[in-house]
Protein backbone atom coordinates (compact mmCIF):
# COMPACT_ATOMS: atom_id res chain seq x y z
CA UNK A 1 56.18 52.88 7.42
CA UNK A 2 53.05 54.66 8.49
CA UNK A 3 53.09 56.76 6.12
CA UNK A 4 53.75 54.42 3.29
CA UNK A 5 50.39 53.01 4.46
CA UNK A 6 48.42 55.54 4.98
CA UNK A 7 49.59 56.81 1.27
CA UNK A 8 48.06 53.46 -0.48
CA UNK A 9 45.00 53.60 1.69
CA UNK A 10 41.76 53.55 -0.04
CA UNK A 11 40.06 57.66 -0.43
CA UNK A 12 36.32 56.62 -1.79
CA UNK A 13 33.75 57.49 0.16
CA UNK A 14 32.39 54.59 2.93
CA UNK A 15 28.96 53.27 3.03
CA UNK A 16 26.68 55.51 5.38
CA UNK A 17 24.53 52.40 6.25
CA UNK A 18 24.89 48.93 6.33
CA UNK A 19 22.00 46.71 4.76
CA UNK A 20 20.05 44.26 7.13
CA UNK A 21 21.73 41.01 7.75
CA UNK A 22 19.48 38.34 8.04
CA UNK A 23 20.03 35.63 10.68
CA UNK A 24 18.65 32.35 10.88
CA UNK A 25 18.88 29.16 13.08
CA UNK A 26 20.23 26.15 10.33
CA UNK A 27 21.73 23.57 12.55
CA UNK A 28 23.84 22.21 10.41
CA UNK A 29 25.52 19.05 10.41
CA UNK A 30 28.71 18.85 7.93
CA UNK A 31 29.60 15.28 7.29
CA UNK A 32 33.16 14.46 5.95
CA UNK A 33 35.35 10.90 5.90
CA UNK A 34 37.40 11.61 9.26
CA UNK A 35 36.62 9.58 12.11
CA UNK A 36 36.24 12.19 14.72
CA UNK A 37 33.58 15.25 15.23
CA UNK A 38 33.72 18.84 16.30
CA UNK A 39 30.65 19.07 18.10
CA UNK A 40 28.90 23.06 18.76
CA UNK A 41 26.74 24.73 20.76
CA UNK A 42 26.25 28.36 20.39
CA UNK A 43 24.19 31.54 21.47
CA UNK A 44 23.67 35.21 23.02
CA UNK A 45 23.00 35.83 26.57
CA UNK A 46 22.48 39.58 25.79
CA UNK A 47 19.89 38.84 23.74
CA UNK A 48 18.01 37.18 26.41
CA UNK A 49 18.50 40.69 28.60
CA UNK A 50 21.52 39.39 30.38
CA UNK A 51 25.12 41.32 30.76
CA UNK A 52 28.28 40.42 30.50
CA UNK A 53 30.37 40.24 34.03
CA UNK A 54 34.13 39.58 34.27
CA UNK A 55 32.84 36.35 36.28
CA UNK A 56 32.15 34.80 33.20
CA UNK A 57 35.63 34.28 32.73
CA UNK A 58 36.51 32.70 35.59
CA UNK A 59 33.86 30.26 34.75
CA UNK A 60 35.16 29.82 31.12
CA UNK A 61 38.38 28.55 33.37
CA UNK A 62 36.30 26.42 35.71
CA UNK A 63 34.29 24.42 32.84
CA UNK A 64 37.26 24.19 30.58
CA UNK A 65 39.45 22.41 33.84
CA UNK A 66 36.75 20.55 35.51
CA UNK A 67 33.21 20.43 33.87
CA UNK A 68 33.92 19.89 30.07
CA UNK A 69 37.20 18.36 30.41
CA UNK A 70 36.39 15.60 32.74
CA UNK A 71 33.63 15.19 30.62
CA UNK A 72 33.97 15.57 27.43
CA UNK A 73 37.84 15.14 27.41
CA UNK A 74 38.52 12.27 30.13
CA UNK A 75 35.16 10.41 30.21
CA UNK A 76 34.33 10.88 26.52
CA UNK A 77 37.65 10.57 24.81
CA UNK A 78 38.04 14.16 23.01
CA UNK A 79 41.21 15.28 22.21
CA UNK A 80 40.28 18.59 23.54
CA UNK A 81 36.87 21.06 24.63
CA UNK A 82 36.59 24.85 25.05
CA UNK A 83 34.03 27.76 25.95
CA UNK A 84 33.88 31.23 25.71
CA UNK A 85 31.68 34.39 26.52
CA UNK A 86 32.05 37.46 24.66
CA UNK A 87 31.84 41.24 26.43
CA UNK A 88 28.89 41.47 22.75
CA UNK A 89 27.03 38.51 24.45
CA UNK A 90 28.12 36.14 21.93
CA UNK A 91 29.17 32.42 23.85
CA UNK A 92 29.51 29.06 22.80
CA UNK A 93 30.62 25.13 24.25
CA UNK A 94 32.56 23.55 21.50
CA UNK A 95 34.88 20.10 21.94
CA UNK A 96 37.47 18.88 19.19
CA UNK A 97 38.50 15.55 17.76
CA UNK A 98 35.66 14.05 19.33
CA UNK A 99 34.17 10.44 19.38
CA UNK A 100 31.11 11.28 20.41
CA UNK A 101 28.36 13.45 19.25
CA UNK A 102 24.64 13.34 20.81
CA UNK A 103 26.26 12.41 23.98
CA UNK A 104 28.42 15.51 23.88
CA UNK A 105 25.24 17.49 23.46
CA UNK A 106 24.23 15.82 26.66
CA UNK A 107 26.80 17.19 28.81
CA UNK A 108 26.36 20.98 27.15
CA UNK A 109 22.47 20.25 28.23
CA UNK A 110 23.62 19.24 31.94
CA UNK A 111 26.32 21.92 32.31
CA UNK A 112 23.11 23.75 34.00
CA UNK A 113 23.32 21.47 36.99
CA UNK A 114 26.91 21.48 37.51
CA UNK A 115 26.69 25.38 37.53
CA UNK A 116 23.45 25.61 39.67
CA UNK A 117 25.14 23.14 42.42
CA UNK A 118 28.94 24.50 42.25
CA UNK A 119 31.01 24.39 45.32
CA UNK A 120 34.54 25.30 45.87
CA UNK A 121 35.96 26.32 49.05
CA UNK A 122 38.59 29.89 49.11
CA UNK A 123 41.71 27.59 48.01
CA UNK A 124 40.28 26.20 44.79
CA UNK A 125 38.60 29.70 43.95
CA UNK A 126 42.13 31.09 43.87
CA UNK A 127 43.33 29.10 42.01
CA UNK A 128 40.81 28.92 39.20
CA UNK A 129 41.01 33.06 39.58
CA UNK A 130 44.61 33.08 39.25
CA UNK A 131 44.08 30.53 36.11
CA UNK A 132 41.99 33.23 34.61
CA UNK A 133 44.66 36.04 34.89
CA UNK A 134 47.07 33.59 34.26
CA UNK A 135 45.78 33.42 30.34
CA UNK A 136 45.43 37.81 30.55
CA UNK A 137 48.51 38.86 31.69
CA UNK A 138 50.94 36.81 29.70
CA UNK A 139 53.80 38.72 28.24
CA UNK A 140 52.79 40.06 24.60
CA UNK A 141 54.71 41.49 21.76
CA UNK A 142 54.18 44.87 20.66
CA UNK A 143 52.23 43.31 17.70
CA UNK A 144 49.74 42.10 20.33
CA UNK A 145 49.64 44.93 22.40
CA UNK A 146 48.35 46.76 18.93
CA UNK A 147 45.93 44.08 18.54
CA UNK A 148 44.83 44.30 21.81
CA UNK A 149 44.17 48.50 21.99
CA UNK A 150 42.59 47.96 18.53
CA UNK A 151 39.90 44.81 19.97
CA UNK A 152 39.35 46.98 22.74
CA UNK A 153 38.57 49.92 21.05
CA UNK A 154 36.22 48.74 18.10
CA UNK A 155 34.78 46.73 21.20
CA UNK A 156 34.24 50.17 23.05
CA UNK A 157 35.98 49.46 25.93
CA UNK A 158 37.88 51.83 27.79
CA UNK A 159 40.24 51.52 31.23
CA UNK A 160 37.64 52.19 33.73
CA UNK A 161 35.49 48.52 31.75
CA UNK A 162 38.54 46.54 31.61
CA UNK A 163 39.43 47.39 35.17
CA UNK A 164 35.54 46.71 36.19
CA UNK A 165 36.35 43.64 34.29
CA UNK A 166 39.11 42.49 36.01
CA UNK A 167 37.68 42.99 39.69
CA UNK A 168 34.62 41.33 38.88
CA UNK A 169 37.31 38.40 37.84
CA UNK A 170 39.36 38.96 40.95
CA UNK A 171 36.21 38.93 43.32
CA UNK A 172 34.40 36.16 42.09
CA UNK A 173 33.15 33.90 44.84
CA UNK A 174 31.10 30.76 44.14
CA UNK A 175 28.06 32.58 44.97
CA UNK A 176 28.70 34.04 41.83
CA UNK A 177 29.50 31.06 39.24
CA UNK A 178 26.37 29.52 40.53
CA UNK A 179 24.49 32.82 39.56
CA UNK A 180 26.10 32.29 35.97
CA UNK A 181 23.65 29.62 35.54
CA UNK A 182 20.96 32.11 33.64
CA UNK A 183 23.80 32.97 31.11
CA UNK A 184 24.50 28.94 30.13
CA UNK A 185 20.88 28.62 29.97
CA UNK A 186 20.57 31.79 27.95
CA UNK A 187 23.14 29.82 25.26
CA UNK A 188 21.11 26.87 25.50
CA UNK A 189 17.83 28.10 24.97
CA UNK A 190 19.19 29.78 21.55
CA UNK A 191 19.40 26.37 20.34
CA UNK A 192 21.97 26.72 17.99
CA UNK A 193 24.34 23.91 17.02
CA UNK A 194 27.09 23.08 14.51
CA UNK A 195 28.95 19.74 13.96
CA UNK A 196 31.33 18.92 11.20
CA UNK A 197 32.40 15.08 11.39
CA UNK A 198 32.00 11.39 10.41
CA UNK A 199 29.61 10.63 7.69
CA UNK A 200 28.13 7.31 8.79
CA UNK A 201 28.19 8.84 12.49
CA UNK A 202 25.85 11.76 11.60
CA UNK A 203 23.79 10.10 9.55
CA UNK A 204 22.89 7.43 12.54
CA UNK A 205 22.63 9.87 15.00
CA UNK A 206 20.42 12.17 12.84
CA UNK A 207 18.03 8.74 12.36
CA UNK A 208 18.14 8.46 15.85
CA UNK A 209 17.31 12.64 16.74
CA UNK A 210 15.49 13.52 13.52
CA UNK A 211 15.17 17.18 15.48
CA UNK A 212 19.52 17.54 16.49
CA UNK A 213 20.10 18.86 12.95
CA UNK A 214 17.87 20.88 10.44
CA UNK A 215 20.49 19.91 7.80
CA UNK A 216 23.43 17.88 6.55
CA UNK A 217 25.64 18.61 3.97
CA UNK A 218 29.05 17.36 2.99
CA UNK A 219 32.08 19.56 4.19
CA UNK A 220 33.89 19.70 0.79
């Protein structure tokens, strides 16, 4: 099979250099006749100097089972909310089927505070720990596994990062969530956001915060 594929593989020669890619802030708002929103919030702590610590995914599990969901998902009615921060810096706060929309920006805005004054004593750590490896160590096919060596290696990581990783993960303490507070603020301050949903909803938030979105366009 390998060698089938290797046999109809492209021979030309590959591009030495890549040409620059320009990026720009467009916060864009993408209206469409559904009655719910996906509301986002993205950004780089890297680029703001910051590095990426294996803590950052235990607080990806903290936010998505306390913070966002009780806020987004119980209090605001979403069908669902997520987060994420990358080992390349990238991160983002993101909710689904969603009522709301300025509001939701509101609680990415005060996630800062609920970082900054985060308590939990050694039995809820655990568990939110053990929720983190939970979602690492689940059994995977051997067409995962492949995926997995392949992310790891155009990421550059090697065994000695991923077990770094994984003991930052396994010693977090809530010391260090609350020191994670930089890296949400780091998102923030990239001001980037992205929301595809209602058309009449948009349009009366973006009367209300002329400065949420630089731009609305229908989805299709």
């Amino acid at each position: 099979k390998i060698k089938g594929l290797l046999d109809c593989l492209y021979e030309g020669d590959a591009f030495e250099e890549i040409g620059e890619i320009d990026l720009e802030i467009k916060n864009e708002a993408f209206t469409c006749s559904g009655q719910v929103q996906y509301v986002s919030t993205a950004g780089n702590f890297k680029q703001k100097g910051l590095e990426y610590t294996g803590s950052l995914e235990v607080l990806k599990t903290i936010l998505g089972y306390d913070y966002l969901w009780n806020n987004i998902r119980v209090k605001g009615g979403a069908y669902g909310c997520m987060s994420g921060f990358g080992t390349n810096g990238d991160c983002y706060m993101t909710s689904y089927r969603d009522p709301k929309l300025k509001e939701t920006y509101d609680v990415y805005e005060k996630t800062i505070d609920y970082i900054e004054n985060f308590s939990a004593n050694e039995r809820e750590m655990t568990k939110y720990i053990l929720g983190t490896f939970g979602t690492l160590d689940t059994p995977k096919t051997p067409r995962e596994e492949g995926l997995r060596s392949m992310m790891a290696y155009l990421k550059g990581l090697n065994e000695d990062s991923i077990q770094k990783n994984r003991n930052e993960m396994m010693d977090a303490t809530e010391e260090d969530i609350r020191a994670l507070a930089k890296y949400v603020q780091a998102l923030l301050d990239c001001d980037v956001r992205c929301t595809v949903g209602n058309e009449e909803k948009i349009k009366e938030t973006n009367e209300r915060y002329p400065d949420l979105f630089k731009e609305m366009l229908p989805l299709i």
